[in-house]
C-alpha atoms as a PDB file:
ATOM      1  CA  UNK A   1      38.316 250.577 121.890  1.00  0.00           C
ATOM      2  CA  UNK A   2      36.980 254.249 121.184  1.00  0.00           C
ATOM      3  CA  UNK A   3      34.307 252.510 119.165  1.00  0.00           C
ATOM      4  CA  UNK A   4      32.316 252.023 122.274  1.00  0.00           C
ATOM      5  CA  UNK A   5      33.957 254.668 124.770  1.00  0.00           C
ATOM      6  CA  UNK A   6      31.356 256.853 123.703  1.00  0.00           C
ATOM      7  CA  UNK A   7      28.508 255.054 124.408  1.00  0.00           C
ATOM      8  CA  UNK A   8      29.705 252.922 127.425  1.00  0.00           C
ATOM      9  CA  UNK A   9      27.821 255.370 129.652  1.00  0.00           C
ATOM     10  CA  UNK A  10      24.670 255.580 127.738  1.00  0.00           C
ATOM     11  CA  UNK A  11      24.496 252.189 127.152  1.00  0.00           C
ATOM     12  CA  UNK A  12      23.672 251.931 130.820  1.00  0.00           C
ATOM     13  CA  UNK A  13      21.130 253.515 131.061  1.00  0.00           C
ATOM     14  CA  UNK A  14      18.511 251.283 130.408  1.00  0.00           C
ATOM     15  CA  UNK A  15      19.864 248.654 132.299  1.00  0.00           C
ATOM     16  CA  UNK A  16      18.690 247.696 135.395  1.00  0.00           C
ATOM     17  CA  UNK A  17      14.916 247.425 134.638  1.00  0.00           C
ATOM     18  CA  UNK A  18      14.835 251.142 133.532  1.00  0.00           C
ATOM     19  CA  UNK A  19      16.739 252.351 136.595  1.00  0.00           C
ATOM     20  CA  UNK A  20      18.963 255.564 136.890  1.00  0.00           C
ATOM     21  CA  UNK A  21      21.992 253.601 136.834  1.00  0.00           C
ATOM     22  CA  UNK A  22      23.262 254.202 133.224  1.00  0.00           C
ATOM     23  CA  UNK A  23      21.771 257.830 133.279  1.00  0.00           C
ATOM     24  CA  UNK A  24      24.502 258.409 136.402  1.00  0.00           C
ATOM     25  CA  UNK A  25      27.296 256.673 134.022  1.00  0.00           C
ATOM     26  CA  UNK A  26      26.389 258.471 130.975  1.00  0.00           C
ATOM     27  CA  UNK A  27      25.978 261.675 132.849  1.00  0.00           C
ATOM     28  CA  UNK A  28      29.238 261.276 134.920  1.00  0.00           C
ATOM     29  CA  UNK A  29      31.575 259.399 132.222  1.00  0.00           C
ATOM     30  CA  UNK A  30      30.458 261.840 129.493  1.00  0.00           C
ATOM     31  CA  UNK A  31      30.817 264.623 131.423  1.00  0.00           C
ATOM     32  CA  UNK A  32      34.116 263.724 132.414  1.00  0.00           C
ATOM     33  CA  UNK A  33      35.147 263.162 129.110  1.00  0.00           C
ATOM     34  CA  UNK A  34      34.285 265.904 127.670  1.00  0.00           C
ATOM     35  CA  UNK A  35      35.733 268.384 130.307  1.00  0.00           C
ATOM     36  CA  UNK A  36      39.169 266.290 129.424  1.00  0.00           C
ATOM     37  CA  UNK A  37      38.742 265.186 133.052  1.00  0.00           C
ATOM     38  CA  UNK A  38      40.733 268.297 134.243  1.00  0.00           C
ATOM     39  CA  UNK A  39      41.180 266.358 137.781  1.00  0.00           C
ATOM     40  CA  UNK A  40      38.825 269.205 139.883  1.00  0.00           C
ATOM     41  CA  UNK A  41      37.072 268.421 142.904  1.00  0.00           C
ATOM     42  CA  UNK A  42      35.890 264.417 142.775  1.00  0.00           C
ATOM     43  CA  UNK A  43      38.545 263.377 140.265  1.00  0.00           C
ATOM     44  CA  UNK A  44      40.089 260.203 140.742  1.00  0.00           C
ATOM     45  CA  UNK A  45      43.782 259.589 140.073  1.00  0.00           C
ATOM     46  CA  UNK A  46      45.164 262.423 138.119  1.00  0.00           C
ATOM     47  CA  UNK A  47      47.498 260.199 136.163  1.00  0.00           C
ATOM     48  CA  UNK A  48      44.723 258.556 134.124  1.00  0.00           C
ATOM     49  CA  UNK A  49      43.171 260.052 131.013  1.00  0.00           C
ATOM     50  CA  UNK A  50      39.756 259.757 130.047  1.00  0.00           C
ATOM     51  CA  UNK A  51      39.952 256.413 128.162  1.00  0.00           C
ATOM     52  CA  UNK A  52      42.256 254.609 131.158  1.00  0.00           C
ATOM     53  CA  UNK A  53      38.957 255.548 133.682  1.00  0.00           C
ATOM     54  CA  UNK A  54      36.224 253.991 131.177  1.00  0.00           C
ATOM     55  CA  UNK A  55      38.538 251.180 130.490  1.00  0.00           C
ATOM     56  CA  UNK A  56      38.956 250.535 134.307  1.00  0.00           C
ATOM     57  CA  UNK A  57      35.156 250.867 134.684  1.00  0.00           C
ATOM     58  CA  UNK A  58      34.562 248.307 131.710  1.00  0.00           C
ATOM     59  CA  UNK A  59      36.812 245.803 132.646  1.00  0.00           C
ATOM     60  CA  UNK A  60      35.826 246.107 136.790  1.00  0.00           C
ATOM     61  CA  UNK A  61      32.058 245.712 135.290  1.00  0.00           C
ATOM     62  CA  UNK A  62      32.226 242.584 134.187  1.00  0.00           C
ATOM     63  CA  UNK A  63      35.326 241.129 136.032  1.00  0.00           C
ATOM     64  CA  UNK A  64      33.465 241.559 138.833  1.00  0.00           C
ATOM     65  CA  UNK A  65      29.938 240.563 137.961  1.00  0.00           C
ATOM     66  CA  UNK A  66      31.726 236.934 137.019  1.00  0.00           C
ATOM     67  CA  UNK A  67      33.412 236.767 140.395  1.00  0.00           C
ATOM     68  CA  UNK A  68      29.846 237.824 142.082  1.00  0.00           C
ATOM     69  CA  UNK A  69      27.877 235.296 139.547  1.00  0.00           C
ATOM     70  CA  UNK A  70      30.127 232.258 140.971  1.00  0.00           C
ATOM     71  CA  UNK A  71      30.150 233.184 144.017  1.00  0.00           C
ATOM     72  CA  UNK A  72      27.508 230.818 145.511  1.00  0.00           C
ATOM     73  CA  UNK A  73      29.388 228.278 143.381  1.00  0.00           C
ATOM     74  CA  UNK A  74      27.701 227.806 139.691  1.00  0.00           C
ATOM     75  CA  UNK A  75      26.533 230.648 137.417  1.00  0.00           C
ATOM     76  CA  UNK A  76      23.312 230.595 136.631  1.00  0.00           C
ATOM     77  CA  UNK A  77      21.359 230.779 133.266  1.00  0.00           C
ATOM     78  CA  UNK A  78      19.504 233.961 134.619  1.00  0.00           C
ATOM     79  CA  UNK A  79      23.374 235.091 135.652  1.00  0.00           C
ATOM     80  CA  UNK A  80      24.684 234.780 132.574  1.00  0.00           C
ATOM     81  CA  UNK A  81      21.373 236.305 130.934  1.00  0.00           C
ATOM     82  CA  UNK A  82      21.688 239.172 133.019  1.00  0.00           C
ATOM     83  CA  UNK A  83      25.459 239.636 131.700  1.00  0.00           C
ATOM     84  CA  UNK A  84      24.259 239.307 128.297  1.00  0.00           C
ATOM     85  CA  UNK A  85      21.543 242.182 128.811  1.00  0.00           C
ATOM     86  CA  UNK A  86      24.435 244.775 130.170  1.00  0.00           C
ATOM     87  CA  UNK A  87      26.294 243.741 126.916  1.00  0.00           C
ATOM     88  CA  UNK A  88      23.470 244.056 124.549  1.00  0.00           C
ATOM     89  CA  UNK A  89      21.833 247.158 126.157  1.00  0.00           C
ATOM     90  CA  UNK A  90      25.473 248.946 125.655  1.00  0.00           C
ATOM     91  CA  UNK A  91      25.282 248.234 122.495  1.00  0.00           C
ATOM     92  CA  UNK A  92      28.967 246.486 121.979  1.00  0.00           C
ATOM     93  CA  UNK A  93      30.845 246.133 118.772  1.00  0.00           C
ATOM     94  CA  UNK A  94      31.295 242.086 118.397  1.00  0.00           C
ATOM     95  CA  UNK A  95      34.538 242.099 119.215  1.00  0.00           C
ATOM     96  CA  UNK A  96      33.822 244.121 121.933  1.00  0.00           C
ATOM     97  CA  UNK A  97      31.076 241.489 123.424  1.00  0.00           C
ATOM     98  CA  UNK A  98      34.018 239.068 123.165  1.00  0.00           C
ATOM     99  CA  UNK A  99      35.720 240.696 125.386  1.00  0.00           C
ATOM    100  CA  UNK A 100      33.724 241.652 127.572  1.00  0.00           C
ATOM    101  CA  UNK A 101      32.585 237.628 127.923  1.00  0.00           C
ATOM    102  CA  UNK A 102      36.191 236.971 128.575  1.00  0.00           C
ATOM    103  CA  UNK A 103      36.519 239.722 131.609  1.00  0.00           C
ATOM    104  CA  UNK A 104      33.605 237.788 132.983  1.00  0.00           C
ATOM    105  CA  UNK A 105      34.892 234.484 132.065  1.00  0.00           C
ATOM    106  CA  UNK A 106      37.978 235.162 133.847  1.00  0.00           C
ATOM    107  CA  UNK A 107      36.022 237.161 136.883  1.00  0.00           C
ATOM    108  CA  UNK A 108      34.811 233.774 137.437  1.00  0.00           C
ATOM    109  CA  UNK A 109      37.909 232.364 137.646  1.00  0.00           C
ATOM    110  CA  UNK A 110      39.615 231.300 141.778  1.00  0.00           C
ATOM    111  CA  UNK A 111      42.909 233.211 141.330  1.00  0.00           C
ATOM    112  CA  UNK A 112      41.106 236.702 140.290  1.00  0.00           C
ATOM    113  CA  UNK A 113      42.122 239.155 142.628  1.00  0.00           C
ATOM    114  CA  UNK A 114      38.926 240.710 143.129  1.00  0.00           C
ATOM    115  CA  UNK A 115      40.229 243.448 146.085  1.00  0.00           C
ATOM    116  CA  UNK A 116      42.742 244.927 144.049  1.00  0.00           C
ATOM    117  CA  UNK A 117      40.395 245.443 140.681  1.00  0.00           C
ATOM    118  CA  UNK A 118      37.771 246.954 143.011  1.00  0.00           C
ATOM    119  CA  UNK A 119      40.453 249.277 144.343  1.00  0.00           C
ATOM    120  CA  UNK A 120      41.630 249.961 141.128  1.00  0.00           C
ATOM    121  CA  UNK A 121      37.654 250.838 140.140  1.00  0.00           C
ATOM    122  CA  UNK A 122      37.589 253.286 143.189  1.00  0.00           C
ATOM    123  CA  UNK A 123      40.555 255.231 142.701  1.00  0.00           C
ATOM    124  CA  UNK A 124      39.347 255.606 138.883  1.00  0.00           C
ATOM    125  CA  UNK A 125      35.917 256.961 140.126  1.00  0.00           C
ATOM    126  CA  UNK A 126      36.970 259.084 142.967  1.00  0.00           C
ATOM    127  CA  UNK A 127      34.603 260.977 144.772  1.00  0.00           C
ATOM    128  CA  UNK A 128      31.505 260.296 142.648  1.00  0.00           C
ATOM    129  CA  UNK A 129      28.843 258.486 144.372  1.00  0.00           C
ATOM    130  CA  UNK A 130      26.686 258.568 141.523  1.00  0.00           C
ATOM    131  CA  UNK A 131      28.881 256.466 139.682  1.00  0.00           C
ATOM    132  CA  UNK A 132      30.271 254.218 142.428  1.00  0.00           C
ATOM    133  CA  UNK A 133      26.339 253.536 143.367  1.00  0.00           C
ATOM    134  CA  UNK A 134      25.501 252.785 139.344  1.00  0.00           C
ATOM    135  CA  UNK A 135      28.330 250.396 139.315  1.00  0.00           C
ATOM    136  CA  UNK A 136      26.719 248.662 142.802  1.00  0.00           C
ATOM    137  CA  UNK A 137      23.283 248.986 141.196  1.00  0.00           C
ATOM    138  CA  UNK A 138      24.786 246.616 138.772  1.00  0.00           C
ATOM    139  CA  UNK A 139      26.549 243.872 140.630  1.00  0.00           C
ATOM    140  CA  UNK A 140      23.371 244.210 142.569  1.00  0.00           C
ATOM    141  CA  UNK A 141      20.816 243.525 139.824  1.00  0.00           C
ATOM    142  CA  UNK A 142      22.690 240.397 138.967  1.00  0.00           C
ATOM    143  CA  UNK A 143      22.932 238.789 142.493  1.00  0.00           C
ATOM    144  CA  UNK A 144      19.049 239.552 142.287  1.00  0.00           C
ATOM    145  CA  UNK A 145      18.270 237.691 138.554  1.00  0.00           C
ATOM    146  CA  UNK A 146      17.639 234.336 140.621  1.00  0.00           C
ATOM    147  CA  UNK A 147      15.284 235.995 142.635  1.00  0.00           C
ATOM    148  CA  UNK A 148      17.076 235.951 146.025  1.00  0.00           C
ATOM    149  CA  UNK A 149      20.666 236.700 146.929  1.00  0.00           C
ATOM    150  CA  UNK A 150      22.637 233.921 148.240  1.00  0.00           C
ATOM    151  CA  UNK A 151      24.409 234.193 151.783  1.00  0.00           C
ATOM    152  CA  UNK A 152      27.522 234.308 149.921  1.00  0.00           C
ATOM    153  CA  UNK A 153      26.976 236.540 147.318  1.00  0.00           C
ATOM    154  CA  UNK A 154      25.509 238.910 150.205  1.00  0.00           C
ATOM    155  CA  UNK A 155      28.949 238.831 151.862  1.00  0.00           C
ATOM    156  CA  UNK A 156      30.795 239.235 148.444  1.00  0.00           C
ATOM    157  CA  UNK A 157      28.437 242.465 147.758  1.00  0.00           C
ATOM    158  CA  UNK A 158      29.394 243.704 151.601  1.00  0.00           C
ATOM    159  CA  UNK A 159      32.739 243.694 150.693  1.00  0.00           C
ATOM    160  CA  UNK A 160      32.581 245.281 147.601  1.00  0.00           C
ATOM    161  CA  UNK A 161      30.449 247.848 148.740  1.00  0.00           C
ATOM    162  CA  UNK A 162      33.026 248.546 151.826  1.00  0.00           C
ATOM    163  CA  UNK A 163      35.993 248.403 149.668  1.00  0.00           C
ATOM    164  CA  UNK A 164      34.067 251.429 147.700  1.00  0.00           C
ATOM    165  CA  UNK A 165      33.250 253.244 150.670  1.00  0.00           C
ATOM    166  CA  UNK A 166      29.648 252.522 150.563  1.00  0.00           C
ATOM    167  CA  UNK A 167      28.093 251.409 154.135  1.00  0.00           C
ATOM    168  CA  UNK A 168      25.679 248.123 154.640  1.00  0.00           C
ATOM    169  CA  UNK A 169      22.986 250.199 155.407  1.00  0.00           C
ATOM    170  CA  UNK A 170      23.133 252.319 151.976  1.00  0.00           C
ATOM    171  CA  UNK A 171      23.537 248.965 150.098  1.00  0.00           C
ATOM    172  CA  UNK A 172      20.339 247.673 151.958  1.00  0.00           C
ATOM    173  CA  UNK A 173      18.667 251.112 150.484  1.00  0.00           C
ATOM    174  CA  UNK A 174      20.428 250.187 146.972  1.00  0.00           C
ATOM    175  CA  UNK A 175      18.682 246.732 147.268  1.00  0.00           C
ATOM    176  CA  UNK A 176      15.340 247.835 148.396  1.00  0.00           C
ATOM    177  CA  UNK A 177      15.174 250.401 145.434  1.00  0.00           C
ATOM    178  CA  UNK A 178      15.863 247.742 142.521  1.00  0.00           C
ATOM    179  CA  UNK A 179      13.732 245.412 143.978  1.00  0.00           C
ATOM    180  CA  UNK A 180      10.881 247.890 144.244  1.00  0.00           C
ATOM    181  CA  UNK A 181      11.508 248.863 140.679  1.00  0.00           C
ATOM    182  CA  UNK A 182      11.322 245.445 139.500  1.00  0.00           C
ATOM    183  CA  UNK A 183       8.156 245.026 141.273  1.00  0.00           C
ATOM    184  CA  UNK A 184       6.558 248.505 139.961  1.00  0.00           C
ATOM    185  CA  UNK A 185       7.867 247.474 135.937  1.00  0.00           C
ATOM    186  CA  UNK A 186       6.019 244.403 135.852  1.00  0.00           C
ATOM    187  CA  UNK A 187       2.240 243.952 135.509  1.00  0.00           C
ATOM    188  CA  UNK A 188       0.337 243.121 139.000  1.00  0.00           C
ATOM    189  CA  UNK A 189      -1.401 240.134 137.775  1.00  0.00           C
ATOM    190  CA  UNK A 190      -2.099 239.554 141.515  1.00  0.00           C
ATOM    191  CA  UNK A 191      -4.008 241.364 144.668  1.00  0.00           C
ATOM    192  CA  UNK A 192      -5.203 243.974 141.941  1.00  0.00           C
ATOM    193  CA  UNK A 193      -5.308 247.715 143.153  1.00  0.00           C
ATOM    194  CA  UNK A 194      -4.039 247.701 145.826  1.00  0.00           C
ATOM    195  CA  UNK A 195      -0.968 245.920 145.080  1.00  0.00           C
ATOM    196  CA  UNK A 196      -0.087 248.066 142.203  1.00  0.00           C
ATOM    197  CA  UNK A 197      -0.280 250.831 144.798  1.00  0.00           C
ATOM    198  CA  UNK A 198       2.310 249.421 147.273  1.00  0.00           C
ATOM    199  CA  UNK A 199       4.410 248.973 144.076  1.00  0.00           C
ATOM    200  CA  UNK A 200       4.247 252.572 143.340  1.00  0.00           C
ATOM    201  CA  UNK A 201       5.334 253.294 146.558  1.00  0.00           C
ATOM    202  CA  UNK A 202       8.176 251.315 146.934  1.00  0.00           C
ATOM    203  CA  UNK A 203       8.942 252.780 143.301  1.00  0.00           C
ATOM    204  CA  UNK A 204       9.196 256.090 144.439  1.00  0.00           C
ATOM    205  CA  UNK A 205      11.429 255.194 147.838  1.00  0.00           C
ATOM    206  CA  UNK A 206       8.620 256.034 150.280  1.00  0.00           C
ATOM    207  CA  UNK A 207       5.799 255.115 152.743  1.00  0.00           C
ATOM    208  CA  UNK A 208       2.120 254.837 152.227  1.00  0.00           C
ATOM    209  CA  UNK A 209       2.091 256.846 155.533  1.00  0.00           C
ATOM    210  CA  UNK A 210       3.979 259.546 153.659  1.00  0.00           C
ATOM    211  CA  UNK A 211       2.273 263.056 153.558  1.00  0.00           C
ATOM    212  CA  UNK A 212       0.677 264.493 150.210  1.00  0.00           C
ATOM    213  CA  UNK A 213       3.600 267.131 150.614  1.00  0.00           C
ATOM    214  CA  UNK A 214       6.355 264.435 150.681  1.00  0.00           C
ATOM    215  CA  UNK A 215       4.248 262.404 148.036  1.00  0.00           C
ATOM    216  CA  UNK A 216       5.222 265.678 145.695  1.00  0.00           C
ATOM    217  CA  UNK A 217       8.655 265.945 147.218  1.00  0.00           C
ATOM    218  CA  UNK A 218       9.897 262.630 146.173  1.00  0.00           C
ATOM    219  CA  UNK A 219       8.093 262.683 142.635  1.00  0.00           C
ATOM    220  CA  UNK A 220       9.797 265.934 141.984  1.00  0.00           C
ATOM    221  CA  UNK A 221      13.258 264.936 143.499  1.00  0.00           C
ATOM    222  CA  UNK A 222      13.130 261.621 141.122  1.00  0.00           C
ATOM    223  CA  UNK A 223      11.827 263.803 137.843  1.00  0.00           C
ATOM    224  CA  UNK A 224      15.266 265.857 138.573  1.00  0.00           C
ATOM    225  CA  UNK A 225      17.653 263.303 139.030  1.00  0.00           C
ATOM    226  CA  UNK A 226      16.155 261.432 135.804  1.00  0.00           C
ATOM    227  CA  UNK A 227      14.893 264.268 133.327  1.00  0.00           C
ATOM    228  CA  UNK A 228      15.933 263.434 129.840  1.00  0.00           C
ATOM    229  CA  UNK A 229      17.053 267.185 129.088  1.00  0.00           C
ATOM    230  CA  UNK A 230      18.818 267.734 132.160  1.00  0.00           C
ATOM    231  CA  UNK A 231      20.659 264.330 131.450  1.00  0.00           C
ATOM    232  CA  UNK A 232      21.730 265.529 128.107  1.00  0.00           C
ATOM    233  CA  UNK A 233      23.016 268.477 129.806  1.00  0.00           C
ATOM    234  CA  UNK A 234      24.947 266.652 131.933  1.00  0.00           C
ATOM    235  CA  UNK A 235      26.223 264.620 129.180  1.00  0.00           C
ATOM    236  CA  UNK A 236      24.061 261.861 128.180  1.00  0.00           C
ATOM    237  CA  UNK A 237      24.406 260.783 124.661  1.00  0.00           C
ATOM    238  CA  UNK A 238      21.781 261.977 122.400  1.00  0.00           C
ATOM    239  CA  UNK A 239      20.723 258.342 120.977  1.00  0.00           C
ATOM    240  CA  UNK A 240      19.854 257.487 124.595  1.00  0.00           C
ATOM    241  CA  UNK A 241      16.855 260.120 125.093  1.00  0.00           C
ATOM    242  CA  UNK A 242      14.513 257.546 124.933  1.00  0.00           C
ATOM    243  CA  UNK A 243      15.593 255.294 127.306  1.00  0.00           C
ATOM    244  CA  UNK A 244      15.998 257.839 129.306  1.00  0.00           C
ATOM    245  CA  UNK A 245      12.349 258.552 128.359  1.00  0.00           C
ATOM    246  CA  UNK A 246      10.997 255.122 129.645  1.00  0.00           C
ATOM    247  CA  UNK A 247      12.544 255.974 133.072  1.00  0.00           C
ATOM    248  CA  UNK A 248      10.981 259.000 133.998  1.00  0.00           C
ATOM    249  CA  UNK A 249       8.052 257.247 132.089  1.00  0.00           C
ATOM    250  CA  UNK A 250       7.873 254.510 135.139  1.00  0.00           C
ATOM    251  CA  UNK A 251       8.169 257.047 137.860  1.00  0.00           C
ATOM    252  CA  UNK A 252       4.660 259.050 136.403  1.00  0.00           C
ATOM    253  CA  UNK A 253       3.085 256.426 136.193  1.00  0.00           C
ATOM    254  CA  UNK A 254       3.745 255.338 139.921  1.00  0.00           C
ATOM    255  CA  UNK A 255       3.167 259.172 141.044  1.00  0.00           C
ATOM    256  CA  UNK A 256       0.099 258.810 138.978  1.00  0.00           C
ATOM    257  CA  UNK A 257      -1.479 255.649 140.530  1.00  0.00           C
ATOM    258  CA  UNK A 258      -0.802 257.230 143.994  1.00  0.00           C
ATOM    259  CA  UNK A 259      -2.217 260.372 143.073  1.00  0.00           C
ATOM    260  CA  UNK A 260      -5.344 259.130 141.717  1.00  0.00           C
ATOM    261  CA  UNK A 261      -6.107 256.947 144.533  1.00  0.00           C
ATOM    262  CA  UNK A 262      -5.110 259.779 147.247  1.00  0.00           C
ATOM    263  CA  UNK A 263      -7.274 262.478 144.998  1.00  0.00           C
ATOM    264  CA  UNK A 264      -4.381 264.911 144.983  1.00  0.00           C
ATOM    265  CA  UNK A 265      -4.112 267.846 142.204  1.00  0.00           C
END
């Protein structure tokens, strides 16, 4: 196991098409480890060590992205894909891809008690959103790798998201924000300018009514959150500074096509 520990959070980071997702895991999980998780404020259950909470978050990752993949029925070839890309983009040992295909084999299966390995996950995280919204962002990204989310899947996410203390309304936000930076990391082959610029929009979480002032604001808030050196100061592993790279990458260039069609300095 503590061949991947280490880079379970930074692993993450680049998945969900660039988003800040495994920067919050690296940041949090690292962070956490390296303090010896001494159980201050936002600590989950005192009686697990470092190892016990990345193992819970490991095994809850893809036990419950096979419960959410089969839960319109069938799993999909763009489900299982998506799977595939968390594995890869961690970075897994072989063995370690086994087993991680056999949590979401059996995740898939009718007897997995879903409820009690999501409470499990929640008492492991604590209080820390970050990481309880990067583990959403996931299950998320794969109910979204067919393009739309099925009625049942939407319900399964609902009561995930409840169970981890996280209202409808902020997993609406979630899903808005992924799909926007789906949109904004792909090339607009159609409607040209103009659809590029609602992209960048929706990439940086605001309106085109937005002022130039809260333009700035929201650039500046997203450069902090995703910064590659404040991200290694928080924790991130070193040999994920460039995916962290490609992140705040995407969010220049969207402040960029907005600024340049809005003539702002």
């Amino acid at each position: 196991m503590t061949g991947w520990i280490g880079k379970l959070g930074g692993g993450l980071v680049g998945f969900v098409t660039g988003g800040y997702v495994g920067a919050a895991i690296g940041a949090l999980l690292g962070h956490q480890l390296d303090r010896g998780l001494a159980g201050g404020p936002g600590a989950g259950d005192p009686g697990l060590s470092g190892n016990d909470r990345q193992r819970i978050f490991f095994q809850s990752t893809f036990l419950v992205m096979g419960h959410v993949a089969k839960a319109d029925g069938r799993v999909s070839e763009e489900e299982i894909q998506a799977a595939r890309s968390v594995m890869h983009r961690m970075r897994l040992r072989p063995e370690d891809v086994r087993r991680a295909i056999a949590l979401f084999s059996r995740g898939k299966q009718p007897d997995f008690n879903m409820d009690e390995q999501v409470r499990s996950l929640r008492r492991a995280c604590g209080h820390q959103p970050d990481l309880v919204r990067a583990f959403l962002e996931i299950q998320m990204d794969l109910a979204l790798s067919k393009g739309s989310i099925q009625a049942r899947e939407r319900e399964l996410l609902w009561r995930i998201a409840g169970a981890l203390g996280v209202s409808r309304v902020e997993l609406a936000q979630l899903e808005a924000v992924i799909r926007a930076q789906r949109t904004f990391g792909q090339r607009v082959n159609r409607g040209g300018a103009d659809a590029e610029l609602k992209a960048a929009y929706r990439a940086l979480s605001i309106e085109a009514t937005a002022s130039d002032r809260d333009v700035k604001l929201a650039y500046r808030r997203l450069m902090n959150q995703h910064h590659p050196d404040k991200l290694v100061a928080r924790g991130l592993p070193d040999e994920m500074l460039e995916v962290a790279k490609e992140r705040t990458s995407e969010i220049s260039k969207a402040y960029e096509v907005i600024k340049t069609r809005r003539g702002l300095k």
